[in-house]
Protein backbone atom coordinates (compact mmCIF):
# COMPACT_ATOMS: atom_id res chain seq x y z
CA UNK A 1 159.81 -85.73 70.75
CA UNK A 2 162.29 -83.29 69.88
CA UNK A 3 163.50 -85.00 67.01
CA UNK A 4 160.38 -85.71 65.45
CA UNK A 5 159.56 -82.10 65.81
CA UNK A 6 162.83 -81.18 64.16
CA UNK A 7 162.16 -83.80 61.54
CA UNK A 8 158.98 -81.95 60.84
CA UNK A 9 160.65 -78.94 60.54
CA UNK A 10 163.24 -80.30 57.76
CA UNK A 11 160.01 -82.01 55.98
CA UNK A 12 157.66 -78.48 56.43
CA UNK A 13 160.72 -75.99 55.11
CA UNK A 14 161.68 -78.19 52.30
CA UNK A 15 158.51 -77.00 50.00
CA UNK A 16 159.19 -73.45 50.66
CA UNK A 17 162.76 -73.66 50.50
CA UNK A 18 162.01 -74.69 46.72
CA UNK A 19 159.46 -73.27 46.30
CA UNK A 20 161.25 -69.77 47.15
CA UNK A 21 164.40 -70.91 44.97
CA UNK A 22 161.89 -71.32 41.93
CA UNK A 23 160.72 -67.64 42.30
CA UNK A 24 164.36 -66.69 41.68
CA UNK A 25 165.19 -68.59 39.33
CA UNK A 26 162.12 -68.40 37.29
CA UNK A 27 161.35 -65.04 38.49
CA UNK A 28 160.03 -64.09 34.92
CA UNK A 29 158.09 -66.79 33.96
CA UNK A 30 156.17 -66.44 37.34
CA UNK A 31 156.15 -62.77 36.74
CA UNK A 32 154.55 -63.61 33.33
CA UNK A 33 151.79 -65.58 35.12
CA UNK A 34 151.36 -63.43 37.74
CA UNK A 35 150.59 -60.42 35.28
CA UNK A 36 148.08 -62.75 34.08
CA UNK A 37 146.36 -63.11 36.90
CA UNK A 38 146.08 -59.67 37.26
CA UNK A 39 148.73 -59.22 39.97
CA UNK A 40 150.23 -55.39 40.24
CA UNK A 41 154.29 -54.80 39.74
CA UNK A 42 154.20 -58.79 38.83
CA UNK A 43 158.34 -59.46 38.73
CA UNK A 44 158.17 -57.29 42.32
CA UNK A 45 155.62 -59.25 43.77
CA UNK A 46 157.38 -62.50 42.57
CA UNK A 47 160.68 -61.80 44.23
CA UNK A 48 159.12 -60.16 47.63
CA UNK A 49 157.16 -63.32 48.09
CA UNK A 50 160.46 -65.63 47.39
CA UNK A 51 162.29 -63.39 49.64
CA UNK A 52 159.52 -64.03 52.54
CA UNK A 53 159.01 -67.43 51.86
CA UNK A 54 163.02 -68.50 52.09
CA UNK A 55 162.70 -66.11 55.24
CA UNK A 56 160.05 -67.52 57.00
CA UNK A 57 161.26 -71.42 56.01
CA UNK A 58 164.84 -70.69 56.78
CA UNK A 59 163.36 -69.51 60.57
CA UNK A 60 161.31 -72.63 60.78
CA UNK A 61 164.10 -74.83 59.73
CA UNK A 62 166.92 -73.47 61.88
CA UNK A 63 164.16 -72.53 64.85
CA UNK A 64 165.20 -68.94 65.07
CA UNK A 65 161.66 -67.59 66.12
CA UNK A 66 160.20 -70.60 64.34
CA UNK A 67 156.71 -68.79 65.33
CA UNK A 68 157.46 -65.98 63.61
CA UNK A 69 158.54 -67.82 60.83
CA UNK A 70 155.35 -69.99 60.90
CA UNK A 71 153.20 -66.78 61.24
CA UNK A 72 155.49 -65.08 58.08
CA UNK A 73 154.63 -67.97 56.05
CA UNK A 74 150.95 -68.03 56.70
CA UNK A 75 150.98 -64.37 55.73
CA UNK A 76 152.52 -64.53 52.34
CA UNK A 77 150.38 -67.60 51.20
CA UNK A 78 147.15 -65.70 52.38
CA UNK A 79 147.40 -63.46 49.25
CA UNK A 80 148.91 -65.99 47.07
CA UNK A 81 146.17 -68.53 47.54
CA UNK A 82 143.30 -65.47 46.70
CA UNK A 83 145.37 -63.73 43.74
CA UNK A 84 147.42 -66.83 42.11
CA UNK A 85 144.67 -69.50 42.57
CA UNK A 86 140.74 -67.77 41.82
CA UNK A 87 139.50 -71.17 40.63
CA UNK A 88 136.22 -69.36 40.71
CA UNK A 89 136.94 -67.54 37.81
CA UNK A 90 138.44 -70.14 35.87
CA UNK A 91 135.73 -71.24 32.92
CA UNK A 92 137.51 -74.35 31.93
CA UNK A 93 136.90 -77.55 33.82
CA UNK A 94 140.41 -79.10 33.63
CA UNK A 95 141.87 -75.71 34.68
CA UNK A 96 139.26 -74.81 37.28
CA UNK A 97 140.18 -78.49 39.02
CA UNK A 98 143.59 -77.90 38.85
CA UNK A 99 143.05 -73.74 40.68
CA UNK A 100 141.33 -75.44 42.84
CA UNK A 101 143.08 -78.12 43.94
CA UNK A 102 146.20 -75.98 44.28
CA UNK A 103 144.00 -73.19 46.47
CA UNK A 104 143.18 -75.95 48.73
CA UNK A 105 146.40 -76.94 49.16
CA UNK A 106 147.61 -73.30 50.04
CA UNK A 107 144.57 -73.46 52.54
CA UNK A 108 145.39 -76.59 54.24
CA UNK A 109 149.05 -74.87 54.35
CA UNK A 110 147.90 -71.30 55.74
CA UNK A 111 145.82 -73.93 58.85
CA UNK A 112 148.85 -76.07 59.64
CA UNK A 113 150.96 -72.62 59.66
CA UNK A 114 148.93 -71.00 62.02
CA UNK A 115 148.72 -73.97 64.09
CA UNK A 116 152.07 -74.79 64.52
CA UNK A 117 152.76 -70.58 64.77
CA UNK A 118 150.54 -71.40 68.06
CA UNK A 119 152.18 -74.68 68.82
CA UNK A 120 155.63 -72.95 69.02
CA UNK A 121 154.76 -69.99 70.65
CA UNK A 122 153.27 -71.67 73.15
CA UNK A 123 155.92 -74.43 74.19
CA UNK A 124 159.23 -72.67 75.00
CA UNK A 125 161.08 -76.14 75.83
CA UNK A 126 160.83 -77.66 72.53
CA UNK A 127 164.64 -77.78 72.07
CA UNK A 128 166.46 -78.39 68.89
CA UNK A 129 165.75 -74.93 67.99
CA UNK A 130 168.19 -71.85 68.49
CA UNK A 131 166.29 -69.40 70.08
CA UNK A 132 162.88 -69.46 71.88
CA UNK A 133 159.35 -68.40 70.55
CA UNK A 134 159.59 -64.50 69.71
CA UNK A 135 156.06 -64.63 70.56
CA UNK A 136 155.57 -66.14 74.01
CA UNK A 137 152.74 -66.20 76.61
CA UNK A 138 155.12 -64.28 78.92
């Protein structure tokens, strides 16, 4: 089991991992977006949420407090899924569809975070990581 957990981890990281590289390199297109959607200090917000998301996927990955990375990651996509994805007040179908679907997705992500912030804060003997849960039952 350990190396399907590990596995997991690779597979979970990986879309953070680039998805935190693309808010670096393209901090100013998403900057431009951002500001679009009405985000405050846009290019700021771009590269704080890059910064957490290569944080919290380089924790999971390695499993250096892999809870706390889980938890970090279901924290920055909480106010990325309400600010970046409002399908609601998209008025055009194509782009209301696409808000949504992409809102969902963050949604489904911010559940599987949380669980899996639970799962490894509550099983201490995983192995394959390098340290224990930060957040144990102890």
């Amino acid at each position: 089991m350990d190396a399907v957990v590990l596995i997991g981890r690779v597979l979970f990281s990986v879309l953070f991992l680039g998805s935190a590289s693309g808010h670096f390199m393209n901090a100013d297109a998403m900057a431009g977006y951002a500001k679009s959607q009405g985000v405050p200090s846009p290019k700021a917000g771009v590269l704080a949420s890059g910064g957490l998301m290569a944080l919290g996927a380089l924790s999971v990955l390695l499993g250096i407090w892999a809870d706390a990375g889980m938890l970090l990651l279901a924290i920055v996509l909480l106010p990325i899924t309400f600010l970046m994805h409002a399908f609601w007040k998209e008025s055009d179908p194509e782009a209301k569809q696409n808000q949504m679907v992409q809102f969902n997705k963050n949604l489904a992500l911010i559940g599987a975070a949380l669980m899996l912030f639970a799962f490894f804060a509550h099983t201490p003997e995983l192995g394959l990581t390098i340290t224990g849960p930060l957040f144990d039952r102890g």
